[in-house]
Protein backbone atom coordinates (compact mmCIF):
# COMPACT_ATOMS: atom_id res chain seq x y z
CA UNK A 1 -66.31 53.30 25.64
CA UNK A 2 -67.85 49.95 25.03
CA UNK A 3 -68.85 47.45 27.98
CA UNK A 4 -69.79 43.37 27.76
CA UNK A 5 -72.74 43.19 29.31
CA UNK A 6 -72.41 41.60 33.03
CA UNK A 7 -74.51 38.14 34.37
CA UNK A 8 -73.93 36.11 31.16
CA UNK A 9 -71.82 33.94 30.36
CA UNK A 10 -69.92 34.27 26.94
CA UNK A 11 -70.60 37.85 26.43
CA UNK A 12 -73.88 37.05 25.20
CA UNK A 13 -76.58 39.86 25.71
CA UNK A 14 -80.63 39.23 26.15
CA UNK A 15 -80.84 39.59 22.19
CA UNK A 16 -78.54 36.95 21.66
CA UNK A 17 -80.31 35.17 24.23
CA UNK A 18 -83.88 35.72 22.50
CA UNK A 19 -82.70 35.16 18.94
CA UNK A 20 -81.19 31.40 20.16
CA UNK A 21 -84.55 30.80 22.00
CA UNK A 22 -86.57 31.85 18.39
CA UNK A 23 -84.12 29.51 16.36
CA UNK A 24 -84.52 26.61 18.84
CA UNK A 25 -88.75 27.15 18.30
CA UNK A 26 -88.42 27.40 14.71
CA UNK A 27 -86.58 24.26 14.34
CA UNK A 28 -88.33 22.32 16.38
CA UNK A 29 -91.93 23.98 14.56
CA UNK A 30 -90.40 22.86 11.25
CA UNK A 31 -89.64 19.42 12.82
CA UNK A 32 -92.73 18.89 14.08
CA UNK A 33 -94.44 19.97 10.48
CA UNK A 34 -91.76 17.65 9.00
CA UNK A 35 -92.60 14.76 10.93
CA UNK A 36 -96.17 15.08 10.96
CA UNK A 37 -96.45 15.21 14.98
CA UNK A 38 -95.76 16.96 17.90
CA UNK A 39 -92.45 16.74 19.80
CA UNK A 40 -94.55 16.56 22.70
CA UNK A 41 -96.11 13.25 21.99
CA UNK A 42 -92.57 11.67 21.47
CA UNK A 43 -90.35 9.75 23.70
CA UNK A 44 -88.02 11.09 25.09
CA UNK A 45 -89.07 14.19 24.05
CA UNK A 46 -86.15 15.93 26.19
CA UNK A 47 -83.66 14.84 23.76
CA UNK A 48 -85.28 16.45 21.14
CA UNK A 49 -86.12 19.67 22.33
CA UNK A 50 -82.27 19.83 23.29
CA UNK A 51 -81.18 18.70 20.39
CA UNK A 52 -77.92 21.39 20.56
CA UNK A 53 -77.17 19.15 23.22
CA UNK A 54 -77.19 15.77 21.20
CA UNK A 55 -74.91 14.25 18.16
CA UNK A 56 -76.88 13.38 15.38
CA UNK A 57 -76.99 10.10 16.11
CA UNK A 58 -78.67 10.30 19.67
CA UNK A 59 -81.18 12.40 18.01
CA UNK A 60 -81.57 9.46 15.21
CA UNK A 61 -82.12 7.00 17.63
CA UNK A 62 -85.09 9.38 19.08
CA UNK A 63 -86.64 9.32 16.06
CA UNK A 64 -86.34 5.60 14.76
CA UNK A 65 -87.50 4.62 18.06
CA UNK A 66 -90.71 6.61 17.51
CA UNK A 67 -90.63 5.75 13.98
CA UNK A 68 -94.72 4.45 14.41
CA UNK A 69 -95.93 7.75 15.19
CA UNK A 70 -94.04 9.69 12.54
CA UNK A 71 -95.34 10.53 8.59
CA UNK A 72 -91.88 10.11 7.38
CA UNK A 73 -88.83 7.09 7.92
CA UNK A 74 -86.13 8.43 10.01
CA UNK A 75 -84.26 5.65 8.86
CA UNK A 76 -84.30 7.16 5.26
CA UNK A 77 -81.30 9.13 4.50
CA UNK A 78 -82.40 10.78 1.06
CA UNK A 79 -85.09 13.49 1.39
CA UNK A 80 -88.61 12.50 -0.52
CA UNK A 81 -89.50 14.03 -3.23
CA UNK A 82 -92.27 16.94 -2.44
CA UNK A 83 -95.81 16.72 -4.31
């Protein structure tokens, strides 16, 4: 007999739960390492570390607004080319 586990919402279980938490870390690790700073020292930093929450272009705006403290354009569509 199978049960869904009780308490969370969606049927999700504490592994679901953990592997969301690890993908949300990673992105925002490769973001960071992307964008040559930390989240942290960007405003508002809230919208970026929800960025699940966000359209794309809410989280654009984030980053063009910062756009002095970051190694890359945001305004740049095209990736650059790696060295």
């Amino acid at each position: 007999m199978v049960h869904d586990s009780p308490g969370l919402p969606g049927g999700e279980d504490a592994g679901d739960e953990q592997g969301e938490e690890q993908e949300i870390k990673g992105f925002l690790g490769w973001l960071e390492s992307y964008l040559g700073t930390k989240v942290e020292d960007l405003t508002p930093k809230t919208k970026l570390q929800g960025f699940y929450e966000h359209d794309y272009e809410s989280f654009l705006a984030v980053l063009k607004k910062n756009s002095k403290k970051l190694a890359v354009d945001p305004a740049r569509r095209e990736p650059e080319p790696r060295a």
